[in-house]
C-alpha atoms as a PDB file:
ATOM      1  CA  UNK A   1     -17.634-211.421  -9.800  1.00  0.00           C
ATOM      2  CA  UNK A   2     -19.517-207.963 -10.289  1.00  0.00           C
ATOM      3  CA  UNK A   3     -23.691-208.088  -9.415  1.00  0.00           C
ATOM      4  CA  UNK A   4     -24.182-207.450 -12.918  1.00  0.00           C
ATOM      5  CA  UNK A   5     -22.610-210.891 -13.734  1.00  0.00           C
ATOM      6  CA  UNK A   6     -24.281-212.444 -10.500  1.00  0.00           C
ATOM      7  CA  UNK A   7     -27.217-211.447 -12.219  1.00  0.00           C
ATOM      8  CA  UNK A   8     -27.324-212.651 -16.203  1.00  0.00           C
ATOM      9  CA  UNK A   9     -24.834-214.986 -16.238  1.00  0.00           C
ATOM     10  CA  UNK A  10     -24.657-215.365 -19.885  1.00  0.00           C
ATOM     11  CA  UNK A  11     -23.489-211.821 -20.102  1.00  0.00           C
ATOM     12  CA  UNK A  12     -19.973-211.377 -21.565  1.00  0.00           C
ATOM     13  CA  UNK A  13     -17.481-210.029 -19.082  1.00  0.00           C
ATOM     14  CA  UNK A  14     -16.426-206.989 -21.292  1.00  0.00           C
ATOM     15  CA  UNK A  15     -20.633-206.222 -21.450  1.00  0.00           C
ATOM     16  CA  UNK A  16     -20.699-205.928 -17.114  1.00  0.00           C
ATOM     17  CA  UNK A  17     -17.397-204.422 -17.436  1.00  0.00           C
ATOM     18  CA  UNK A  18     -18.667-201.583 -19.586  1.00  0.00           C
ATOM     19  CA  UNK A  19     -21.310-201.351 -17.018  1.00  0.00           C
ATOM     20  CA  UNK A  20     -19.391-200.967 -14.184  1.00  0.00           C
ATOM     21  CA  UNK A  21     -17.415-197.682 -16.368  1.00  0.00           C
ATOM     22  CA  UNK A  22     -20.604-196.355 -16.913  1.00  0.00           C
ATOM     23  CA  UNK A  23     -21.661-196.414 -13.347  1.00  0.00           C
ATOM     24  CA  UNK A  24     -18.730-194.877 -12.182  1.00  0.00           C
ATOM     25  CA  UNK A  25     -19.327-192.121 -15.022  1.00  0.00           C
ATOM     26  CA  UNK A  26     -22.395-191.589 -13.973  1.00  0.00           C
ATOM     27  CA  UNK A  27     -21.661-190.979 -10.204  1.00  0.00           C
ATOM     28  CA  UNK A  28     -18.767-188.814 -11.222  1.00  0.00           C
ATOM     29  CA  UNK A  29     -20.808-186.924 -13.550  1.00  0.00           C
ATOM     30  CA  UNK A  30     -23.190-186.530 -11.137  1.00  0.00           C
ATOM     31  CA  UNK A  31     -21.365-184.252  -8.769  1.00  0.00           C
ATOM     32  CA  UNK A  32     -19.117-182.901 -11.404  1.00  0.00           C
ATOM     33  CA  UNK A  33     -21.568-179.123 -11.949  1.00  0.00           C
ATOM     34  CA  UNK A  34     -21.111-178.841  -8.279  1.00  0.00           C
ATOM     35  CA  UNK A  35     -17.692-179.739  -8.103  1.00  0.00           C
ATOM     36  CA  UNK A  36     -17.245-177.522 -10.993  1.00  0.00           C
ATOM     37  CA  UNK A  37     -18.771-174.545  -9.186  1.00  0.00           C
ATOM     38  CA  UNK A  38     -17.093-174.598  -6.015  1.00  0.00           C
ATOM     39  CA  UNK A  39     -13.411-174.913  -7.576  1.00  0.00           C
ATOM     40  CA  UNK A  40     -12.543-178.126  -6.891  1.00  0.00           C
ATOM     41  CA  UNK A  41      -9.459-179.507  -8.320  1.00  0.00           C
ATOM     42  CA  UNK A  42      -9.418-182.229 -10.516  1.00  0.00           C
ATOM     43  CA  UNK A  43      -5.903-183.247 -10.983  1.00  0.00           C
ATOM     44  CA  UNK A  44      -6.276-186.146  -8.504  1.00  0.00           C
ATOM     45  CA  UNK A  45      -9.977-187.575  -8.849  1.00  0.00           C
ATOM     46  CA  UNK A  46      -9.464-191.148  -9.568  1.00  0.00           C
ATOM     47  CA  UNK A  47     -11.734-191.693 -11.983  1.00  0.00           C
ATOM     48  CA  UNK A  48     -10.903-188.626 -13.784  1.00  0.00           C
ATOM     49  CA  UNK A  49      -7.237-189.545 -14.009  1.00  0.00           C
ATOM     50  CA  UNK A  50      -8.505-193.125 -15.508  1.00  0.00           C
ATOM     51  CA  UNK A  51     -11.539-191.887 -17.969  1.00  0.00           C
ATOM     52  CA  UNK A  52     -10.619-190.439 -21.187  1.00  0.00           C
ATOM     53  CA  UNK A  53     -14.564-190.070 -21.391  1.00  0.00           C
ATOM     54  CA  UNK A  54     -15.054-187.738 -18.540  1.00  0.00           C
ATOM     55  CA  UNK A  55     -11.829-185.726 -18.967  1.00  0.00           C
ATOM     56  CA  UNK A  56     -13.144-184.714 -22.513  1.00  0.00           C
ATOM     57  CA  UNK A  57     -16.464-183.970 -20.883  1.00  0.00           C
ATOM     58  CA  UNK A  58     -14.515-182.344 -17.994  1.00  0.00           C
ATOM     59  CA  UNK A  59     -12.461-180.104 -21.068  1.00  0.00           C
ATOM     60  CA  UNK A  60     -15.616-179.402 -23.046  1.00  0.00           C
ATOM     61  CA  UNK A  61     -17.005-178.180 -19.894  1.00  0.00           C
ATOM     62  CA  UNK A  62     -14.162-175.795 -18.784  1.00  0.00           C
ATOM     63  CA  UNK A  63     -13.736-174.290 -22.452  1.00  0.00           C
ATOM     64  CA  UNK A  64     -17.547-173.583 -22.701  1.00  0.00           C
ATOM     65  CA  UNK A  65     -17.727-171.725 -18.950  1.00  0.00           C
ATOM     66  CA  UNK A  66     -14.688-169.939 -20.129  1.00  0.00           C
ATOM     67  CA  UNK A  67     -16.584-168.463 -23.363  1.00  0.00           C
ATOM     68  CA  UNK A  68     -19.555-167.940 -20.990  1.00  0.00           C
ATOM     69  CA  UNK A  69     -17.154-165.541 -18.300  1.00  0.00           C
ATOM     70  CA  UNK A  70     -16.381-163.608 -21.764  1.00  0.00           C
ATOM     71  CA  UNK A  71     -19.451-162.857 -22.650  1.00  0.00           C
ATOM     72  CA  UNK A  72     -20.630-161.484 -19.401  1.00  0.00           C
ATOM     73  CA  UNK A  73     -20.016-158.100 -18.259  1.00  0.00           C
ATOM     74  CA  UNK A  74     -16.763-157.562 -16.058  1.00  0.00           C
ATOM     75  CA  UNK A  75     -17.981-156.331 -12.527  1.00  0.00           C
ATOM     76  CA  UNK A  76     -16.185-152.839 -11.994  1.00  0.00           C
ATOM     77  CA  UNK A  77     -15.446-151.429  -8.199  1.00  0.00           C
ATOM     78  CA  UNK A  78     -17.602-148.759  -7.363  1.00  0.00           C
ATOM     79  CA  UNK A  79     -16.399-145.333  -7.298  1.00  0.00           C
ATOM     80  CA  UNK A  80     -14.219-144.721  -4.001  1.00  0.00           C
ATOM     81  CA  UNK A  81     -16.179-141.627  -3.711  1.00  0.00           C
ATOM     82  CA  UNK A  82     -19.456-143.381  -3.700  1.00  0.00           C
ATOM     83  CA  UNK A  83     -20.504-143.371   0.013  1.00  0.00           C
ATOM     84  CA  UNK A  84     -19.801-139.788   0.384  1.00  0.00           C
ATOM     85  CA  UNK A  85     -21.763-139.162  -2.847  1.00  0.00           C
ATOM     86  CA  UNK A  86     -24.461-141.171  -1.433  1.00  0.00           C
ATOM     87  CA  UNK A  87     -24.506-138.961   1.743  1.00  0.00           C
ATOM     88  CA  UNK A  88     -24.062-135.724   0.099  1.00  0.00           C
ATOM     89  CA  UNK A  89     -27.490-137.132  -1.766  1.00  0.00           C
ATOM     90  CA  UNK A  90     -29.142-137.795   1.307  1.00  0.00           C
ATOM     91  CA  UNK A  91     -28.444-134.525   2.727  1.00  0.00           C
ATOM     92  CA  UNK A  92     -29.570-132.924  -0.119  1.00  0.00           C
ATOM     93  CA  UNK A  93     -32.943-134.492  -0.085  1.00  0.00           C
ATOM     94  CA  UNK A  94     -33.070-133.763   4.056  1.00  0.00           C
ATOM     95  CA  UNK A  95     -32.781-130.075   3.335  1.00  0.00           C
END
């Protein structure tokens, strides 16, 4: 018996049921942004593998930080020429 049924007995067993889903949706939402962030794999999180909720939140997620990396500006490598440029500058200025 779950607490939630402990608790309000006249509750119907699919009602602390859905509770218990949303509590574990909750927890794995929770930690998902940081998860998210640091690259963690998904493939085998439990609850993942077992929600249809969170693995459309998990897509809807992933396809709107994809159109986010598009809209920023790619990073380019700095001239390989830079440093001595920066010296030559300095130089300059000493003189």
């Amino acid at each position: 018996m779950t607490a939630p049924e402990k608790q309000n007995p006249s509750q119907p067993r699919e009602f602390a049921s859905a509770q218990a889903v949303d509590l574990d949706c909750a927890a794995f939402q929770q930690g998902m942004a940081a998860r998210m962030a640091a690259g963690d794999d998904f493939d085998q999180d439990p609850h993942l593998r077992q929600c249809p909720r969170c693995q459309a939140l998990l897509a809807e997620l992933e396809t709107i930080a994809q159109a986010a990396r598009m809209l920023l500006p790619t990073e380019e490598e700095p001239d390989d020429m830079l440093w001595q440029k920066i010296e030559k500058a300095i130089a300059s200025d000493r003189t």
